[in-house]
N, C-alpha and C. Protein backbone atom coordinates (compact mmCIF):
# COMPACT_ATOMS: atom_id res chain seq x y z
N UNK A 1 -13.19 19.76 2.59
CA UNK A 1 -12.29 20.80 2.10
C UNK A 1 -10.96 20.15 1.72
N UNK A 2 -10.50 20.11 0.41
CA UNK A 2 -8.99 20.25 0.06
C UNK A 2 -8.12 20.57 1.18
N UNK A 3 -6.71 19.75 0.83
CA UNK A 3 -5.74 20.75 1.53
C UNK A 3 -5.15 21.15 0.80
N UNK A 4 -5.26 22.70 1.55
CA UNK A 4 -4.16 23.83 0.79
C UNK A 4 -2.80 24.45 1.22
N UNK A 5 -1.86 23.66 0.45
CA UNK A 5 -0.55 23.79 0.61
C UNK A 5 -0.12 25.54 1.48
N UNK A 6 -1.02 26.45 0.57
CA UNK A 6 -0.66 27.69 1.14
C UNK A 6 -1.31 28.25 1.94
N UNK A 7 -2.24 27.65 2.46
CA UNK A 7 -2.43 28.26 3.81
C UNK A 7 -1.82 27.64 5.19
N UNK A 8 -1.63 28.65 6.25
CA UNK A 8 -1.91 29.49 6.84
C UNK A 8 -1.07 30.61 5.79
N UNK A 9 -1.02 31.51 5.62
CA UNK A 9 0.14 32.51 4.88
C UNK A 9 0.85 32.79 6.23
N UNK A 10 2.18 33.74 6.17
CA UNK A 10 3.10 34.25 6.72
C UNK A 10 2.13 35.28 7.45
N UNK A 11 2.09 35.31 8.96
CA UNK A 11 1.49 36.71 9.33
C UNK A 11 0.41 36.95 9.66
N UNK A 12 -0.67 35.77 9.54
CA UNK A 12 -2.07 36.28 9.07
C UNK A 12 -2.46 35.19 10.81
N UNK A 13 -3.41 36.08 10.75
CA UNK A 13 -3.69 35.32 12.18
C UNK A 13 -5.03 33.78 11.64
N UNK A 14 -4.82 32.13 12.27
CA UNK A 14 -5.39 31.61 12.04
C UNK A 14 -6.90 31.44 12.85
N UNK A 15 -7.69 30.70 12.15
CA UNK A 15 -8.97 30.41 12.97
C UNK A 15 -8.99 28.42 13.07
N UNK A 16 -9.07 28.46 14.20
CA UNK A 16 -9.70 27.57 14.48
C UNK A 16 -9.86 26.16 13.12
N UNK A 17 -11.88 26.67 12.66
CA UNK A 17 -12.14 25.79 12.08
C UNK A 17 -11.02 25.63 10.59
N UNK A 18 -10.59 26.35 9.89
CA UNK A 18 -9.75 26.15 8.81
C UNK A 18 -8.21 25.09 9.11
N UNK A 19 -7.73 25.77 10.70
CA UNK A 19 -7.00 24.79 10.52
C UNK A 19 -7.17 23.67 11.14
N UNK A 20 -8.41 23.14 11.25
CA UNK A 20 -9.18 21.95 11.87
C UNK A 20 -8.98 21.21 10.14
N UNK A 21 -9.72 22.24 9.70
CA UNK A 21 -10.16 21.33 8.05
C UNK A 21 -8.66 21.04 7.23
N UNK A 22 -7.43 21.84 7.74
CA UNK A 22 -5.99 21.37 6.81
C UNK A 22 -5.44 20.11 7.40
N UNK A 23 -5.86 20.32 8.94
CA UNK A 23 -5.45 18.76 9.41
C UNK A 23 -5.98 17.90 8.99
N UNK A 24 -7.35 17.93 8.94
CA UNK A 24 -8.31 16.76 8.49
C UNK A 24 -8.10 15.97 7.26
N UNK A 25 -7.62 17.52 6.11
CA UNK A 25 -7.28 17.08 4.61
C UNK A 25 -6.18 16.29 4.63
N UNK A 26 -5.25 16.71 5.61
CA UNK A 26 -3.82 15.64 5.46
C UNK A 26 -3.93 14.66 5.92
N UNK A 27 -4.87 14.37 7.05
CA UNK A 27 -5.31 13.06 7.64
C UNK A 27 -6.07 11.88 6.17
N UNK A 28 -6.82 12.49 5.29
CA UNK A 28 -7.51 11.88 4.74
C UNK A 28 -6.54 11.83 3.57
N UNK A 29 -6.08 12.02 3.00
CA UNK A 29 -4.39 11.96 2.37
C UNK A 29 -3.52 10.91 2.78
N UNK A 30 -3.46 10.93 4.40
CA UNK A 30 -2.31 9.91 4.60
C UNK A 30 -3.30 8.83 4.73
N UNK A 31 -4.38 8.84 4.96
CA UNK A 31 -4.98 7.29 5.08
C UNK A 31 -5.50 6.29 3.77
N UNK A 32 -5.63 7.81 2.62
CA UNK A 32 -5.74 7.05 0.98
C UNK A 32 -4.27 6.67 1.08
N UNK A 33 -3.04 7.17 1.27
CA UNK A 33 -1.66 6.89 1.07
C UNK A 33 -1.74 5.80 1.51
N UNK A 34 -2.26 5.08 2.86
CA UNK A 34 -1.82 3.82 3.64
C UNK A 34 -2.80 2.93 2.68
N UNK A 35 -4.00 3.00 2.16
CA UNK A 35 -4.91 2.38 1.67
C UNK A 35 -4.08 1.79 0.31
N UNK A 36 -3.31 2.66 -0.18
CA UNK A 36 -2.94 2.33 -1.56
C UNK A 36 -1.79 1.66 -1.56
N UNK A 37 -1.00 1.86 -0.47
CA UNK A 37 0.61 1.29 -0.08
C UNK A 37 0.38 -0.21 0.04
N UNK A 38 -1.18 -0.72 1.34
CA UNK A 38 -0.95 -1.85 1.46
C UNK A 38 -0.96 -3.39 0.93
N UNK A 39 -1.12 -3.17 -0.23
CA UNK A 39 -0.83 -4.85 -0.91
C UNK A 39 0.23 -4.26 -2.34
N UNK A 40 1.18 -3.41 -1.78
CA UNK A 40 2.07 -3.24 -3.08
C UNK A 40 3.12 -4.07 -2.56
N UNK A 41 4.88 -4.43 -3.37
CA UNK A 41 5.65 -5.15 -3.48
C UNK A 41 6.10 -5.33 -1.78
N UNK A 42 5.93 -3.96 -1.23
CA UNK A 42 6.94 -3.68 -0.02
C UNK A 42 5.86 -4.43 1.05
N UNK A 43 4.26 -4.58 0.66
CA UNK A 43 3.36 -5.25 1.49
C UNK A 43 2.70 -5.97 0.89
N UNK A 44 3.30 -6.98 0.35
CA UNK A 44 2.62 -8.01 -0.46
C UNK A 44 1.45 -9.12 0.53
N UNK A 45 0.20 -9.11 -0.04
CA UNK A 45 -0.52 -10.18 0.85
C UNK A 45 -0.21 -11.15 0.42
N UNK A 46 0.51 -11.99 0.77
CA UNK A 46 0.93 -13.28 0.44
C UNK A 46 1.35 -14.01 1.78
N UNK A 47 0.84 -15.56 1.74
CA UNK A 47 1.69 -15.87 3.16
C UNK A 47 2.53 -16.94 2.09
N UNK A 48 3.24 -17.53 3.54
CA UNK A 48 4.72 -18.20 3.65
C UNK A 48 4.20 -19.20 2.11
N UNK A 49 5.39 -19.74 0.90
CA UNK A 49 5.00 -20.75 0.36
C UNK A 49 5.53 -21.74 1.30
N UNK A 50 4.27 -23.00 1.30
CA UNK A 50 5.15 -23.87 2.27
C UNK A 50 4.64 -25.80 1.59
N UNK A 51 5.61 -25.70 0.99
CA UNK A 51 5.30 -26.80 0.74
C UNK A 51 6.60 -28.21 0.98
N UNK A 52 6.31 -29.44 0.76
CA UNK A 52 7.36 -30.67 0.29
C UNK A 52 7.52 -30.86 -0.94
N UNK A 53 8.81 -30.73 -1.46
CA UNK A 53 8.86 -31.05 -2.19
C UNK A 53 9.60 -32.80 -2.47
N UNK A 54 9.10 -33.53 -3.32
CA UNK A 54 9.79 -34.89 -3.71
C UNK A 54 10.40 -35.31 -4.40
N UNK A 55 11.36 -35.60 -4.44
CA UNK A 55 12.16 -36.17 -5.29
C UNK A 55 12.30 -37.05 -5.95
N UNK A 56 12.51 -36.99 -7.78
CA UNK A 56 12.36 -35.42 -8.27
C UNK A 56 10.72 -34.65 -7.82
N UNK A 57 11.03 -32.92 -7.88
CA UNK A 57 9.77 -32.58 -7.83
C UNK A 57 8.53 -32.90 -8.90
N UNK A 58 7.14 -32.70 -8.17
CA UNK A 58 5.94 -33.73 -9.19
C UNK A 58 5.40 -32.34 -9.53
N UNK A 59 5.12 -32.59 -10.84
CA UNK A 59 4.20 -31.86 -11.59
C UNK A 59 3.54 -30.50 -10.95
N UNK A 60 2.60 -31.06 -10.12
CA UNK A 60 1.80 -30.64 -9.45
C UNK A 60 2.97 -29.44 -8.49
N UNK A 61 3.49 -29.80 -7.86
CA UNK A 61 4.82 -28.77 -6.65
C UNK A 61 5.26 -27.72 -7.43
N UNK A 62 5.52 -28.11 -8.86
CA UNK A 62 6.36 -27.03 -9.62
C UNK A 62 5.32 -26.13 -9.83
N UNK A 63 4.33 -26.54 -10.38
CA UNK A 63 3.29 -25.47 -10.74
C UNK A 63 2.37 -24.57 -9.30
N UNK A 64 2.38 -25.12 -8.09
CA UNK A 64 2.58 -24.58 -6.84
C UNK A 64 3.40 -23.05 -7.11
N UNK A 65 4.48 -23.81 -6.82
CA UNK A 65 5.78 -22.93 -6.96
C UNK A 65 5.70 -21.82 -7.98
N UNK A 66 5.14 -22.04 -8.99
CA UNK A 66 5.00 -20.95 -10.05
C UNK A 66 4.14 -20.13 -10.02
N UNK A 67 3.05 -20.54 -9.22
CA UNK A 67 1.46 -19.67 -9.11
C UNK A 67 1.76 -18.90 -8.30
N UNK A 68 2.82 -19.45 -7.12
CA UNK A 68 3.09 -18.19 -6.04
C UNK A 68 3.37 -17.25 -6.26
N UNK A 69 4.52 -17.74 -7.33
CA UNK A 69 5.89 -16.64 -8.13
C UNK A 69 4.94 -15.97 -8.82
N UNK A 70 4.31 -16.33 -9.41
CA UNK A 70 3.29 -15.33 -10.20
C UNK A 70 2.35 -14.59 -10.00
N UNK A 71 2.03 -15.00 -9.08
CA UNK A 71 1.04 -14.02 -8.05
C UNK A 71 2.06 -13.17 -7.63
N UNK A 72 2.79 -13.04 -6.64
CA UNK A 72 3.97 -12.21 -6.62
C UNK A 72 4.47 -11.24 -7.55
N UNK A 73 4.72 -11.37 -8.25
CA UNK A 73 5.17 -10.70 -9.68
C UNK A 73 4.60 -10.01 -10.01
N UNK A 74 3.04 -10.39 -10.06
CA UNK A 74 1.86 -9.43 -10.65
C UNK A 74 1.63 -8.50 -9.34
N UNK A 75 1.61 -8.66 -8.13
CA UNK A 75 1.60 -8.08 -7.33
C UNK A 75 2.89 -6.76 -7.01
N UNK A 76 4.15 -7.02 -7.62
CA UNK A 76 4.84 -6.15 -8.02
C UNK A 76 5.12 -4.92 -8.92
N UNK A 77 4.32 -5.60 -9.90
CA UNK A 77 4.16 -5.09 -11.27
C UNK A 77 2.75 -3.93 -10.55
N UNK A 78 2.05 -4.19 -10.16
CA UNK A 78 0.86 -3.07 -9.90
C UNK A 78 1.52 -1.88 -9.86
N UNK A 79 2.63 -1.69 -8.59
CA UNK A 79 3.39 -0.73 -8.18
C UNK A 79 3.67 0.53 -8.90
């Protein structure tokens, strides 16, 4: 069952199973909400970049560095 914003109405006496099923709908609401929140900007799956860099940096470090950033970015951009 949907949840429906307007029920219970003002007045009306409730039952049980209906407002079993409005909790349930908001439960299944907030858990698509958490499902969809978690790999956006604010929860990016990304771990630490961790690298050495040498001096000057090599080829290879910069483009490291950029794949992260870019993964990142695109991971922002979903949002």
């Amino acid at each position: 069952m949907p949840y429906d914003p307007t029920y219970p109405a003002d007045g009306i006496l409730i039952r049980a199973v209906e407002m079993r099923n409005q909790l349930n709908a908001l439960n299944d609401r907030l858990t698509a909400l958490e499902a969809a929140l978690a790999n956006t900007a604010l929860n990016p799956n990304l771990s630490q970049l961790s690298i050495a860099l040498s001096e000057p940096p090599a080829r290879a470090e910069v483009q490291q560095m950029l794949d992260f950033l870019n993964t990142l970015l695109n991971q922002i951009t979903r949002v």
